[in-house]
Protein backbone atom coordinates (compact mmCIF):
# COMPACT_ATOMS: atom_id res chain seq x y z
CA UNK A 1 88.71 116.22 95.53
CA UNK A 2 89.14 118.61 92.44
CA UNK A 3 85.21 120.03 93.26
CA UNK A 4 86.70 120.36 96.56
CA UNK A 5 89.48 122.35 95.03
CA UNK A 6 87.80 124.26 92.84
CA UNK A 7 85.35 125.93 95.50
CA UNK A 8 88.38 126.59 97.92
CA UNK A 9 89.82 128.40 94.41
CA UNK A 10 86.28 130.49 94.30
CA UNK A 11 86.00 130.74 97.97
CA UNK A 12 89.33 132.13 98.04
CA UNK A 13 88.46 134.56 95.11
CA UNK A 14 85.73 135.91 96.60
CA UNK A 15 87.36 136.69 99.50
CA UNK A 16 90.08 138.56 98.03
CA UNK A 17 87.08 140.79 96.32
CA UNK A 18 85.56 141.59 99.55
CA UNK A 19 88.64 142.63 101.05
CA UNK A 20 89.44 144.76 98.14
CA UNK A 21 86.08 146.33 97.90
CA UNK A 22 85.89 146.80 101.84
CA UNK A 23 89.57 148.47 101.48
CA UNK A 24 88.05 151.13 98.75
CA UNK A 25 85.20 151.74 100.77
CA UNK A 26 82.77 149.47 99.03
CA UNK A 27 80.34 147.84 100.67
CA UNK A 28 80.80 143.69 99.34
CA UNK A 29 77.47 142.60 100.91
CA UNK A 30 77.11 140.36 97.50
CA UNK A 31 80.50 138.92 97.91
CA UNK A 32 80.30 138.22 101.25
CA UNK A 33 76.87 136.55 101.06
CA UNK A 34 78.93 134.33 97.87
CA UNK A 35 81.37 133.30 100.09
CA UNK A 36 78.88 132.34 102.76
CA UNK A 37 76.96 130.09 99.83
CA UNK A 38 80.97 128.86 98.69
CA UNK A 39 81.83 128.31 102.05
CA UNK A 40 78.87 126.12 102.83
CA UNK A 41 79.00 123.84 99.51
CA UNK A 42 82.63 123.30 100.60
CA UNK A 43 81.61 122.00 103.59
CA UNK A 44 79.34 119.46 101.98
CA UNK A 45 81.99 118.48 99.67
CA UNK A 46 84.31 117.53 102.36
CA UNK A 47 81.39 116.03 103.99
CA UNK A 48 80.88 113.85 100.60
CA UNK A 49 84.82 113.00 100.54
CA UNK A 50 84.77 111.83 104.07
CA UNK A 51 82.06 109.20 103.21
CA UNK A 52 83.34 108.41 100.70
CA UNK A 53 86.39 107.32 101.91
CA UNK A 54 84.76 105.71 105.40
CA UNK A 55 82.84 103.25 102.66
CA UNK A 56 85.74 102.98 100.84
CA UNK A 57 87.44 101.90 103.97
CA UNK A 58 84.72 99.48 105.13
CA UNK A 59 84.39 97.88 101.78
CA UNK A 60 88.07 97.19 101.79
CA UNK A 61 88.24 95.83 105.75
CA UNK A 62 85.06 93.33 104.32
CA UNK A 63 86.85 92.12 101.35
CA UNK A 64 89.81 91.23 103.96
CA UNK A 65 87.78 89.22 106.13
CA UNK A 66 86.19 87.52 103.13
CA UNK A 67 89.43 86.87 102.06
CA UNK A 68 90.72 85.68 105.49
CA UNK A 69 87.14 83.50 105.86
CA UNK A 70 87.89 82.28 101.64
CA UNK A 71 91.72 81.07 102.90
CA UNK A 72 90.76 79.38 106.48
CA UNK A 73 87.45 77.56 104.92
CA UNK A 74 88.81 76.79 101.34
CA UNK A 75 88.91 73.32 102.07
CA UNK A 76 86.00 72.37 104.01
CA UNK A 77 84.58 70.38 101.06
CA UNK A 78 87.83 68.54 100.59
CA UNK A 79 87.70 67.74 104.57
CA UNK A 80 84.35 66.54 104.58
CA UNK A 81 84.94 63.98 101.88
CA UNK A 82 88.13 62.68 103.70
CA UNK A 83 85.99 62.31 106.83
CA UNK A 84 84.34 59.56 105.22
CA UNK A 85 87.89 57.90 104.34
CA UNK A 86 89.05 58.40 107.86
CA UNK A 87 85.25 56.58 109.13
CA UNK A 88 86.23 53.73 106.54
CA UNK A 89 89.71 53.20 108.00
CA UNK A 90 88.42 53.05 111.46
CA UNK A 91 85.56 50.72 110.84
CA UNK A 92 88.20 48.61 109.10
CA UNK A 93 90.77 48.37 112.10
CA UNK A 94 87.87 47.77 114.96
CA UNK A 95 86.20 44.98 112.61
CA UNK A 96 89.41 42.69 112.68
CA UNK A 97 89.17 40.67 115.63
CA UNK A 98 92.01 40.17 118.16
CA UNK A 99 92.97 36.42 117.01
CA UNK A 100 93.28 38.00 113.27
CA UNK A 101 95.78 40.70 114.65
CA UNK A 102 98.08 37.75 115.54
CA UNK A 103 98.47 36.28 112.31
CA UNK A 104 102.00 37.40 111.24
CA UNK A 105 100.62 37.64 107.76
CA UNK A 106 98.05 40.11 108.54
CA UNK A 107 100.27 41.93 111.06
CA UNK A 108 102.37 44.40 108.77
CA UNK A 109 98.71 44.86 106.60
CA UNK A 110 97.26 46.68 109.86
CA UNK A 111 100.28 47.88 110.58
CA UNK A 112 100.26 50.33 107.46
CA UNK A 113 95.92 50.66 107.70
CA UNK A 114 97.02 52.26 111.20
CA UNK A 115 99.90 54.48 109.69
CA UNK A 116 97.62 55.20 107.27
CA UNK A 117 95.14 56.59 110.09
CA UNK A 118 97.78 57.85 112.41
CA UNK A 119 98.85 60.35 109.26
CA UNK A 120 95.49 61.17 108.27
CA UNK A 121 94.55 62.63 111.85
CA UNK A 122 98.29 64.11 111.34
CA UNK A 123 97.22 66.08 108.28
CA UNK A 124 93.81 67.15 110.01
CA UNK A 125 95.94 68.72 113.15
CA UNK A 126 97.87 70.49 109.88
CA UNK A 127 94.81 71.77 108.78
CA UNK A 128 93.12 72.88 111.42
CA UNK A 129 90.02 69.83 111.46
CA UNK A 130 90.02 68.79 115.50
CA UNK A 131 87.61 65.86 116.58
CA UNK A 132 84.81 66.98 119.11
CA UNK A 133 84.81 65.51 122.28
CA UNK A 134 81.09 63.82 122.81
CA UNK A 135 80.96 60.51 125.34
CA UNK A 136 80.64 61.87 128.89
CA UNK A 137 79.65 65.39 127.94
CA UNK A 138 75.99 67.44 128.04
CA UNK A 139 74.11 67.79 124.63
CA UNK A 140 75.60 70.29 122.75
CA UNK A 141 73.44 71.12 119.54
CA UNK A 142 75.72 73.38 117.98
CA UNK A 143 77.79 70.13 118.10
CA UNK A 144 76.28 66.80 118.67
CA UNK A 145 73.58 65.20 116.44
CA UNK A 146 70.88 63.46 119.12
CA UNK A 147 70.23 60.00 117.19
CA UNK A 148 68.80 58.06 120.37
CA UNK A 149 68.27 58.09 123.71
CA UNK A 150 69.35 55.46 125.76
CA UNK A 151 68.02 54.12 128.83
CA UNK A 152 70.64 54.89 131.46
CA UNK A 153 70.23 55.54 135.73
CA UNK A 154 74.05 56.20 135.65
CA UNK A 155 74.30 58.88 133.87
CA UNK A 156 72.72 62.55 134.27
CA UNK A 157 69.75 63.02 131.26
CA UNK A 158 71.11 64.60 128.20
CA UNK A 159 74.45 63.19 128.78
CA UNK A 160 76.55 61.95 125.77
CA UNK A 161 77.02 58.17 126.84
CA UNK A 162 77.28 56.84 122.96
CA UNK A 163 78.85 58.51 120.39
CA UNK A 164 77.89 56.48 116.66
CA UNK A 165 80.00 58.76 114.58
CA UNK A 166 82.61 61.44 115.72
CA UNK A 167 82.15 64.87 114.87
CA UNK A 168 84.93 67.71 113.65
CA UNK A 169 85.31 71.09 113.66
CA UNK A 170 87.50 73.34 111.10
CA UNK A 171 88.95 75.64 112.80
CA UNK A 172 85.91 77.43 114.87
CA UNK A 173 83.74 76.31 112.66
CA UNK A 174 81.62 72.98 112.55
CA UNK A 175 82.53 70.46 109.93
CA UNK A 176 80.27 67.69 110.55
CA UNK A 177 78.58 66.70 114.04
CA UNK A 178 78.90 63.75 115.83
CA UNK A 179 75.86 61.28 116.50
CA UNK A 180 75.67 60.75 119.56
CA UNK A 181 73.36 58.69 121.97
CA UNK A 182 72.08 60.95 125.04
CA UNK A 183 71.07 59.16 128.40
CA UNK A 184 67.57 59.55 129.36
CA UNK A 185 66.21 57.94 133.07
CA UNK A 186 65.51 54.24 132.51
């Protein structure tokens, strides 16, 4: 900005001597072709300052997003390792068989491994981690993990009909992808 200044200044100067020579009858051709030469670095100067300040512009609008992208997906390292604590707790709860879950001494113990589940998916819904929906639903590779086909005349070929281990997104982002079991004609 002060170049910018600072040929306006001689711009302006140069002017002034034109008009004063043309007023006493002299003829300025020197001056005038100055000013054409000021007049034109001027206008690459505020050419320069105008790029400067688009970049300036886009360099601050990227650091946003990275920020944004930094605050949303902070924790995805954090939420994959839980993932494996919220697998654990499920595998626990659907390996105790139904005559176990009577026993009033083993009763209030599932009761808090469930709690225990229940606010886990709680603090996921908090954070943004969602399960993806697999059994019933087409292949998706952006989502699903293909670990087997299995023989199946009910179902339409590269439908979900087994899912081994859910899959979660973070926000619109994939966290992990389920394994799934696709149909195939038997």
């Amino acid at each position: 900005m002060n170049e910018d200044t600072n040929l306006q200044d001689q711009a302006e100067e140069v002017r002034e001597q034109a008009r004063d020579e043309g007023e006493a009858g002299g003829e300025g051709g020197g001056n005038l072709g100055r000013l054409s030469q000021l007049e034109r670095e001027l206008e690459e100067v505020r050419q320069h300052v105008l790029y400067a300040q688009a970049e300036t512009q886009n360099v601050r609008r990227r650091l946003e997003q990275e920020k944004m992208s930094a605050a949303n997906y902070a924790a995805t390292g954090f939420a994959r390792d839980m993932l494996s604590v919220k697998d654990n707790l499920d595998r626990a709860l659907a390996s105790v068989p139904d005559e176990v879950r009577e026993d009033e001494r083993v009763k209030a113990l599932l009761t808090g491994i469930e709690a225990t589940s229940r606010e886990l998916d709680n603090a996921f819904k908090r954070n943004g981690i969602t399960r993806i929906e697999a059994v019933g639903l087409p292949l998706d590779p952006n989502r699903h993990q293909a670990m087997l086909e299995v023989p199946n005349d009910e179902a339409e070929p590269g439908t979900i009909v087994q899912e081994m281990q859910p899959g979660y997104m973070i926000k619109d982002r994939l966290l992990r992808p389920a394994l799934v079991g696709v149909a195939r004609k038997g």
